[in-house]
C-alpha atoms as a PDB file:
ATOM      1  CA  UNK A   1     -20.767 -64.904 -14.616  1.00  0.00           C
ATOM      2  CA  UNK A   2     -19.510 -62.422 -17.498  1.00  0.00           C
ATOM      3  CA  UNK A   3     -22.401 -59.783 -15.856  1.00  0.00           C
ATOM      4  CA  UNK A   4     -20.673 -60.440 -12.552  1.00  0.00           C
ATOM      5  CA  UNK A   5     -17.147 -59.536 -14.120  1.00  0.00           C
ATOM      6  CA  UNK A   6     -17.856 -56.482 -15.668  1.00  0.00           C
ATOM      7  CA  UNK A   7     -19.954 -54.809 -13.209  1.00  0.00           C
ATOM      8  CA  UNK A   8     -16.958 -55.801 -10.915  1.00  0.00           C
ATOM      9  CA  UNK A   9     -14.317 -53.960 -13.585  1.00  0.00           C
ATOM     10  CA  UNK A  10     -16.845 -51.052 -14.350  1.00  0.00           C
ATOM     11  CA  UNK A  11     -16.871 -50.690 -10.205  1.00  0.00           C
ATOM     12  CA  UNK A  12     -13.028 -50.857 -10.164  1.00  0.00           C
ATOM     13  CA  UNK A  13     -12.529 -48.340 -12.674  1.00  0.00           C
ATOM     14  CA  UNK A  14     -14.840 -46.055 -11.542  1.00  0.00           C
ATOM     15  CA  UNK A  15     -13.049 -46.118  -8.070  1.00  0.00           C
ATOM     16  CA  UNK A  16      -9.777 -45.371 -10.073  1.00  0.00           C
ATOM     17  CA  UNK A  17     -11.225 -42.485 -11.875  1.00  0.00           C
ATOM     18  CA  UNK A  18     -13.075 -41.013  -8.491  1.00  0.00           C
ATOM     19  CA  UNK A  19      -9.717 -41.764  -7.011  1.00  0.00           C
ATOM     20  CA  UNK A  20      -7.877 -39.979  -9.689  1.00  0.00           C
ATOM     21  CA  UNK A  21     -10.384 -36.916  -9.344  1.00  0.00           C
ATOM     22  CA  UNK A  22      -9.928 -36.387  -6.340  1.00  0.00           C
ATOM     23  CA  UNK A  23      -6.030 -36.470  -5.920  1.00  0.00           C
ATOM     24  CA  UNK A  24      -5.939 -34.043  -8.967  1.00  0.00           C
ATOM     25  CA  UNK A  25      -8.232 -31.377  -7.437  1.00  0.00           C
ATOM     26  CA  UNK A  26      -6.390 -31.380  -3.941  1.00  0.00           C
ATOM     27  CA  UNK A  27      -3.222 -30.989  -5.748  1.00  0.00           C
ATOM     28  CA  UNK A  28      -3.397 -27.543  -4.911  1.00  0.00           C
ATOM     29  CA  UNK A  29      -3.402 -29.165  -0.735  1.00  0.00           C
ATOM     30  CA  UNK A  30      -0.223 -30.261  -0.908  1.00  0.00           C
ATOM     31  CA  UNK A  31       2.989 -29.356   1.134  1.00  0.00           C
ATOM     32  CA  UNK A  32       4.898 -27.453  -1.677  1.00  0.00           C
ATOM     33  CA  UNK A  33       1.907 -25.716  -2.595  1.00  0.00           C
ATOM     34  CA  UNK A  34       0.784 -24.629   1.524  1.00  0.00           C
ATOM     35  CA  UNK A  35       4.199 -23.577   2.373  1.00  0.00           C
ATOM     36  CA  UNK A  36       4.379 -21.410  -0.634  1.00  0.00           C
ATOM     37  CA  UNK A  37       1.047 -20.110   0.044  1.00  0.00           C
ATOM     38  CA  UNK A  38       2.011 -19.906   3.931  1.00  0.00           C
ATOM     39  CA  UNK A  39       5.554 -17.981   2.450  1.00  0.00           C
ATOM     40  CA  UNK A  40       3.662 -15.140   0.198  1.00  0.00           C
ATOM     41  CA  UNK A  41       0.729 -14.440   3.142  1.00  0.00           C
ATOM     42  CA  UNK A  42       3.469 -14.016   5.398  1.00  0.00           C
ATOM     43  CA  UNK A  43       5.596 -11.530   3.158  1.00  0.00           C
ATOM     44  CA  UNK A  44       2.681  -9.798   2.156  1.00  0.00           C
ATOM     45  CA  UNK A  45       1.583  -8.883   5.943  1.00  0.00           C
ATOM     46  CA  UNK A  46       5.741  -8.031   6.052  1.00  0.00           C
ATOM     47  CA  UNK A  47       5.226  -4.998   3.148  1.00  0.00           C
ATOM     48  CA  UNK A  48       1.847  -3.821   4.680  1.00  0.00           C
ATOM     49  CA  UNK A  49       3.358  -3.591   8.101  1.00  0.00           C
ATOM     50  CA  UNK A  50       5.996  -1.376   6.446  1.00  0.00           C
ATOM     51  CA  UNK A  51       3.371   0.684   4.719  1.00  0.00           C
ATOM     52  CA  UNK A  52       1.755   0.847   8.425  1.00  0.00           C
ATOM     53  CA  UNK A  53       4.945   2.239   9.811  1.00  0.00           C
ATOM     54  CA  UNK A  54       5.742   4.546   7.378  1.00  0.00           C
ATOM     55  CA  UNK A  55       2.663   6.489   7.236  1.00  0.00           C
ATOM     56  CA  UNK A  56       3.051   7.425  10.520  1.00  0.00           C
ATOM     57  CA  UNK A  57       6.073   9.336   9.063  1.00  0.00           C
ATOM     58  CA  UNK A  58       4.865  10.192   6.101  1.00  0.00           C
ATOM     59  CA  UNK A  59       4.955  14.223   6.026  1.00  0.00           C
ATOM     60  CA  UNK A  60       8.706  13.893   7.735  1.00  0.00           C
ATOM     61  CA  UNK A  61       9.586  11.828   5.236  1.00  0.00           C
ATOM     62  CA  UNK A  62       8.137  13.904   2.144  1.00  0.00           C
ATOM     63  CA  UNK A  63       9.940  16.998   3.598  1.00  0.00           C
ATOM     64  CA  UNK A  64      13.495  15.822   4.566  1.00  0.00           C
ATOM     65  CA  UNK A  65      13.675  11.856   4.449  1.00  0.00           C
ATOM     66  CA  UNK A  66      17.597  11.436   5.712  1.00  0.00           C
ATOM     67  CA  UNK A  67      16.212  12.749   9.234  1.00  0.00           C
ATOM     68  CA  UNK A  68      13.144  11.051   9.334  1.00  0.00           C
ATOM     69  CA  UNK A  69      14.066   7.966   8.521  1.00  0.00           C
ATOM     70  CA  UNK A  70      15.715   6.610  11.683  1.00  0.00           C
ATOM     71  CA  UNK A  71      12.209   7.824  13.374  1.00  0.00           C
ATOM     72  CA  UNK A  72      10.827   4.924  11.456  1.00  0.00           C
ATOM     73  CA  UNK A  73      10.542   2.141  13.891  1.00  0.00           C
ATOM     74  CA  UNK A  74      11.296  -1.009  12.283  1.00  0.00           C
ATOM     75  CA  UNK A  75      13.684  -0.023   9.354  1.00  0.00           C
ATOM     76  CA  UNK A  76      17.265  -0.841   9.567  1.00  0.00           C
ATOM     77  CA  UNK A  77      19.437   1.413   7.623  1.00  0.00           C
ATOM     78  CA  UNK A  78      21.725  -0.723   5.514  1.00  0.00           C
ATOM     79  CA  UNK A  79      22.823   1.506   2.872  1.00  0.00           C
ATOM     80  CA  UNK A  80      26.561   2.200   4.587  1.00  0.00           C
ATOM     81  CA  UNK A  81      27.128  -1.068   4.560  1.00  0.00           C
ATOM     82  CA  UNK A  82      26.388  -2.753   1.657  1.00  0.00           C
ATOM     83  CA  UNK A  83      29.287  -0.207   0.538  1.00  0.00           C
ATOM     84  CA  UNK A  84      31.553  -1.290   3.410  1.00  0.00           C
ATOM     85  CA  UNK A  85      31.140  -4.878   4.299  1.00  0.00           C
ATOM     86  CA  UNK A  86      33.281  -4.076   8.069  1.00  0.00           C
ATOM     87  CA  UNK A  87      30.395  -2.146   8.886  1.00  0.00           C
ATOM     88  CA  UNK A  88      27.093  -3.826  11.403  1.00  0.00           C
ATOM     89  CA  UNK A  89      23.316  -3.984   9.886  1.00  0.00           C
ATOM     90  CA  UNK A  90      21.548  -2.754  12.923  1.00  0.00           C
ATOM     91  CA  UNK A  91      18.306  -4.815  13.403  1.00  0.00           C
ATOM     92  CA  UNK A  92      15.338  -4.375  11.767  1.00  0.00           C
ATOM     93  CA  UNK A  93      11.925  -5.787  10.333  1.00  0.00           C
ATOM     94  CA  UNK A  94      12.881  -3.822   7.045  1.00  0.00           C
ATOM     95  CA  UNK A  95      16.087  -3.006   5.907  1.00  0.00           C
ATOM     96  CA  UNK A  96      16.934   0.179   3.699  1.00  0.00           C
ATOM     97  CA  UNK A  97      19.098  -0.367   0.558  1.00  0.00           C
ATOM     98  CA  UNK A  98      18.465   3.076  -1.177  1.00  0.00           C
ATOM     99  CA  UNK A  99      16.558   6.350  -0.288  1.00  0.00           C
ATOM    100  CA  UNK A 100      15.549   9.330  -2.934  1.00  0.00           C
ATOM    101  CA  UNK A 101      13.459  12.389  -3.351  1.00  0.00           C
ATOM    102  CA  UNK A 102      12.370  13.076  -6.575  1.00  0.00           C
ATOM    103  CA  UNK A 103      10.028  15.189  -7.873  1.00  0.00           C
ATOM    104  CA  UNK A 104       7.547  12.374  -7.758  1.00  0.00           C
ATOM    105  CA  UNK A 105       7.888  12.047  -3.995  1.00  0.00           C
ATOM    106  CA  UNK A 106      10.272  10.288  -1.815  1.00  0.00           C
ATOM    107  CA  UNK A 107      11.189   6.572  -2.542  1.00  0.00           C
ATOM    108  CA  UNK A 108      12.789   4.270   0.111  1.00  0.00           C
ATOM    109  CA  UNK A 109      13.549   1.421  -1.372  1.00  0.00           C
ATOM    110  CA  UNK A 110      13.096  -1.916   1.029  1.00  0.00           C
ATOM    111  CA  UNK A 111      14.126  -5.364   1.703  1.00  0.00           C
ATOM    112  CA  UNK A 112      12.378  -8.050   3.944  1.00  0.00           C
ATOM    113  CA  UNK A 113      12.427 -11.915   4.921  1.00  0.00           C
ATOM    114  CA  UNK A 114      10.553 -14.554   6.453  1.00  0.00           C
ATOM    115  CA  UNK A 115      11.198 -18.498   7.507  1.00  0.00           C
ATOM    116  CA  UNK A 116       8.962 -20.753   6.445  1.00  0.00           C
ATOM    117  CA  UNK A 117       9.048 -24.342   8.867  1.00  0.00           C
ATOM    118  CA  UNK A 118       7.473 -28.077   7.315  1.00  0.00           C
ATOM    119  CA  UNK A 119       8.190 -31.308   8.854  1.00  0.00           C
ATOM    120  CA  UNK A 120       9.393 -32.512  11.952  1.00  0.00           C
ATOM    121  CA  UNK A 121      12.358 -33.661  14.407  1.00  0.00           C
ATOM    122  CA  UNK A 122      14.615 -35.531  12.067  1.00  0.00           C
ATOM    123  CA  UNK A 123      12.508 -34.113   9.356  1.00  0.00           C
ATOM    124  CA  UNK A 124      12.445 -30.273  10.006  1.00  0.00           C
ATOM    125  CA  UNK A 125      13.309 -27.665   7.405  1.00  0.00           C
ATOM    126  CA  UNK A 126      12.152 -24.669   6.667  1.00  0.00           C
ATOM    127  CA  UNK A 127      12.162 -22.185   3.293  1.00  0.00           C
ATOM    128  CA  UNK A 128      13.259 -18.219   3.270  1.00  0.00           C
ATOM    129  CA  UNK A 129      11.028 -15.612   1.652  1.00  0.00           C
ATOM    130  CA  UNK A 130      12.702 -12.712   0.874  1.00  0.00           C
ATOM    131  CA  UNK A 131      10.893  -9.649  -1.356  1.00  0.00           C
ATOM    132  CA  UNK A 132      12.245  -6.330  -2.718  1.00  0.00           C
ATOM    133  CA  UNK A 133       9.701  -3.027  -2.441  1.00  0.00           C
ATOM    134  CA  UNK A 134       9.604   0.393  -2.827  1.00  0.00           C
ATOM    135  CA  UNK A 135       7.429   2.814  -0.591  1.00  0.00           C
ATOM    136  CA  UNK A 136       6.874   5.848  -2.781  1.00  0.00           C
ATOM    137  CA  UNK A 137       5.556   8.670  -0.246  1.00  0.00           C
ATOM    138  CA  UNK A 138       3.407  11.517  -2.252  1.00  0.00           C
ATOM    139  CA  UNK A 139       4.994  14.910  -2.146  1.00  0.00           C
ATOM    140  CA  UNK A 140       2.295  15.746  -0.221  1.00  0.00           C
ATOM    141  CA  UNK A 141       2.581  13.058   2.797  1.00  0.00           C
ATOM    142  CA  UNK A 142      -0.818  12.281   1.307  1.00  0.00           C
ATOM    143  CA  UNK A 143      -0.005   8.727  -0.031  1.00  0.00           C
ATOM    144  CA  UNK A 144       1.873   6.301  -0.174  1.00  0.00           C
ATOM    145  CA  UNK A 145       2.287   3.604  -3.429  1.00  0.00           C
ATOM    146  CA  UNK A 146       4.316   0.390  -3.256  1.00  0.00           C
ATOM    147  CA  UNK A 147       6.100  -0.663  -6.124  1.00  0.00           C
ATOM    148  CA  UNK A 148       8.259  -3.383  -7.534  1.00  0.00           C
ATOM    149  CA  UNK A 149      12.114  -3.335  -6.972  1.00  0.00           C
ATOM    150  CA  UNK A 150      15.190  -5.020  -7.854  1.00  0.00           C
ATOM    151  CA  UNK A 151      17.608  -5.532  -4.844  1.00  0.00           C
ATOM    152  CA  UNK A 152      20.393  -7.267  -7.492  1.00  0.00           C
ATOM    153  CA  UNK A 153      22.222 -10.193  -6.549  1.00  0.00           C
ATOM    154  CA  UNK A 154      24.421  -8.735  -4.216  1.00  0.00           C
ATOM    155  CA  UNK A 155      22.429  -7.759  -1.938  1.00  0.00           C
ATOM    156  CA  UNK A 156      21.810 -10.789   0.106  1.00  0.00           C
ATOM    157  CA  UNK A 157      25.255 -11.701   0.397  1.00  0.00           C
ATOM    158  CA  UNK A 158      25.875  -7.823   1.678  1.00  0.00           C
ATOM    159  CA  UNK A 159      23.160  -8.269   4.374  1.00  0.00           C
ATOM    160  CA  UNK A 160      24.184 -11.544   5.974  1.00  0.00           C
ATOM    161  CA  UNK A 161      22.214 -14.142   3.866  1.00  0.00           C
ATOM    162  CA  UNK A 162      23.593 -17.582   3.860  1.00  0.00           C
ATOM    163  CA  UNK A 163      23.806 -20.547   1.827  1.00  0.00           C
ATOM    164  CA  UNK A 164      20.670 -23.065   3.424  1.00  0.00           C
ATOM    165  CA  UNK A 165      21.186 -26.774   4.170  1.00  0.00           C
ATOM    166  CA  UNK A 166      17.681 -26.785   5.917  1.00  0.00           C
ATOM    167  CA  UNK A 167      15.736 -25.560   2.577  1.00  0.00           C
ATOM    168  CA  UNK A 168      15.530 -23.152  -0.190  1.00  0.00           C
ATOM    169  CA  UNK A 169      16.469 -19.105   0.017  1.00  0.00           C
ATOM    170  CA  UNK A 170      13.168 -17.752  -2.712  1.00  0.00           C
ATOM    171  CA  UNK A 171      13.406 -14.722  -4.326  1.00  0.00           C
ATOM    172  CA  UNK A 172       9.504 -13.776  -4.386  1.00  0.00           C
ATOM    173  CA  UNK A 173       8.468 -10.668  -6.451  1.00  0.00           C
ATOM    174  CA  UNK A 174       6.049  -7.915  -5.422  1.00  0.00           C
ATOM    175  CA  UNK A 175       3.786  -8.781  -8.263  1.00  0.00           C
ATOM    176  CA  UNK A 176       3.387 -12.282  -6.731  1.00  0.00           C
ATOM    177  CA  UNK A 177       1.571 -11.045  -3.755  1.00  0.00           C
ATOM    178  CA  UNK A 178      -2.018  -9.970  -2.665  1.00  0.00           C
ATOM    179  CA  UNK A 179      -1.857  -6.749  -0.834  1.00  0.00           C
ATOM    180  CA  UNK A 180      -2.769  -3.373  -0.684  1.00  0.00           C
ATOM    181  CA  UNK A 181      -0.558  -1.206  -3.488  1.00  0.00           C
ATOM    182  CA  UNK A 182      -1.338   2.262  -2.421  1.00  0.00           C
ATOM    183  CA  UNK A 183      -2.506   3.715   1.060  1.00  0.00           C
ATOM    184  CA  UNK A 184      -4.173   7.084   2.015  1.00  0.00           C
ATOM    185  CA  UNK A 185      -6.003   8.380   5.056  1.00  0.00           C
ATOM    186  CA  UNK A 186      -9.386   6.777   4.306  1.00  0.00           C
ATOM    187  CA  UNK A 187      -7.072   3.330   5.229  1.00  0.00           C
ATOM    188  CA  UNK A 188      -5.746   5.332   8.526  1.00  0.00           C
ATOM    189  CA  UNK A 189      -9.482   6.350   9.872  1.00  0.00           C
ATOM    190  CA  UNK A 190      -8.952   7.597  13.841  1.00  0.00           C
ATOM    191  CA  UNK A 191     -10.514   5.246  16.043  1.00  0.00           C
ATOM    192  CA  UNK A 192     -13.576   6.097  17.681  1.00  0.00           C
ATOM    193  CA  UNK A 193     -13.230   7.887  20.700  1.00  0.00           C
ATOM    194  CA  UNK A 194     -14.596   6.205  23.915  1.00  0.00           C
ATOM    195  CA  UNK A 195     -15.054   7.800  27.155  1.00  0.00           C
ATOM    196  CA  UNK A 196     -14.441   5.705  30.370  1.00  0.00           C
ATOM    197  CA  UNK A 197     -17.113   5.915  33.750  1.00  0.00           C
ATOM    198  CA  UNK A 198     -15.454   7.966  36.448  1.00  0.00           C
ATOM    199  CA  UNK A 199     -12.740   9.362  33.971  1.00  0.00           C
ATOM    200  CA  UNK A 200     -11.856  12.191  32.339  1.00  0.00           C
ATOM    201  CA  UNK A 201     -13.031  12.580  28.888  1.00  0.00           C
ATOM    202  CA  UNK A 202     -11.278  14.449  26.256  1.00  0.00           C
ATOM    203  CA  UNK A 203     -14.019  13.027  23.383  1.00  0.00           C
ATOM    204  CA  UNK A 204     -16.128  16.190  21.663  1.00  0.00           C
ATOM    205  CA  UNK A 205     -19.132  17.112  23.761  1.00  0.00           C
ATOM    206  CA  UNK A 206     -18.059  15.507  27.057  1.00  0.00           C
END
């Protein structure tokens, strides 16, 4: 009877340590932890769209930024009015907070935000991401780095942010995401061209 007992404890406790395992390796599974990774993926694909759209622009932007920038499509100029609250934030994916051409190339400086959803009907909420950037263009138009930036405290309040009773408003830094930190032409190859039966063909050699 006592060999019956403690094979019967030595079972249980085994279960409780398997059991333990396993909730402490899938830690890393749970909500908290997929929305944040869901939040950073999603702001991440945010910065390299703006490093997309910008290198379409880049030589404009190295020679004379103030009239290339509203060429960019996507970026919402916002530097007026964080100075003058009575003034509109047109719409954008990216919004502008400061521009400047140095000697080290021409630096816009960039804000963006995503939403976040979990749960359900009753149950629903949902988390803002928002990330500060800089898009440092080469003097050159060759390439273009993306660096950490600061947008201050004031700066949400200035663009329309407001307080959340659905979830939280995150301040998520650069350095907290995987993405690509510089970009040159060998990340912009041209496609290969294609030619079409029965159309014209503009592709070397016919």
């Amino acid at each position: 009877m006592k060999k019956v007992t403690k094979a019967r404890l030595a079972g249980v406790a085994a279960i409780v340590l398997v059991a333990a395992g396993v909730i402490s390796g899938c830690s890393w599974i749970s909500p908290e932890a997929q929305m944040d990774r869901q939040l950073k993926s999603e702001l991440a694909d945010m910065v390299e769209g703006a490093q997309d759209a910008t290198w379409q622009f880049r030589g404009e932007l190295a020679a004379d930024p103030e009239a290339a920038i509203p060429e960019v499509g996507g970026i919402a100029d916002a530097r007026a009015a964080l100075s003058d609250p009575t003034l509109e934030i047109p719409p954008g994916i990216w919004t502008l907070i400061d521009l400047a051409k140095t000697d080290e190339g021409t630096a816009l400086t960039l804000t963006t935000k995503v939403d976040v959803t979990r749960g359900g009907g009753f149950f629903i909420s949902s988390d803002e991401g928002r990330v500060c950037f800089v898009l440092l263009v080469s003097p050159d138009g060759s390439r273009i780095d993306t660096l950490p930036a600061d947008c201050g405290d004031a700066v949400g309040p200035a663009l329309g942010d407001e307080v959340r009773d659905d979830g939280e408003s995150i301040e998520v830094y650069l350095d907290e995401l995987d993405l690509r930190r510089s970009v040159d032409g060998s990340d912009y190859r041209p496609l290969p061209c294609q030619c079409h039966s029965g159309g014209d063909c503009d592709c070397p050699g016919g």
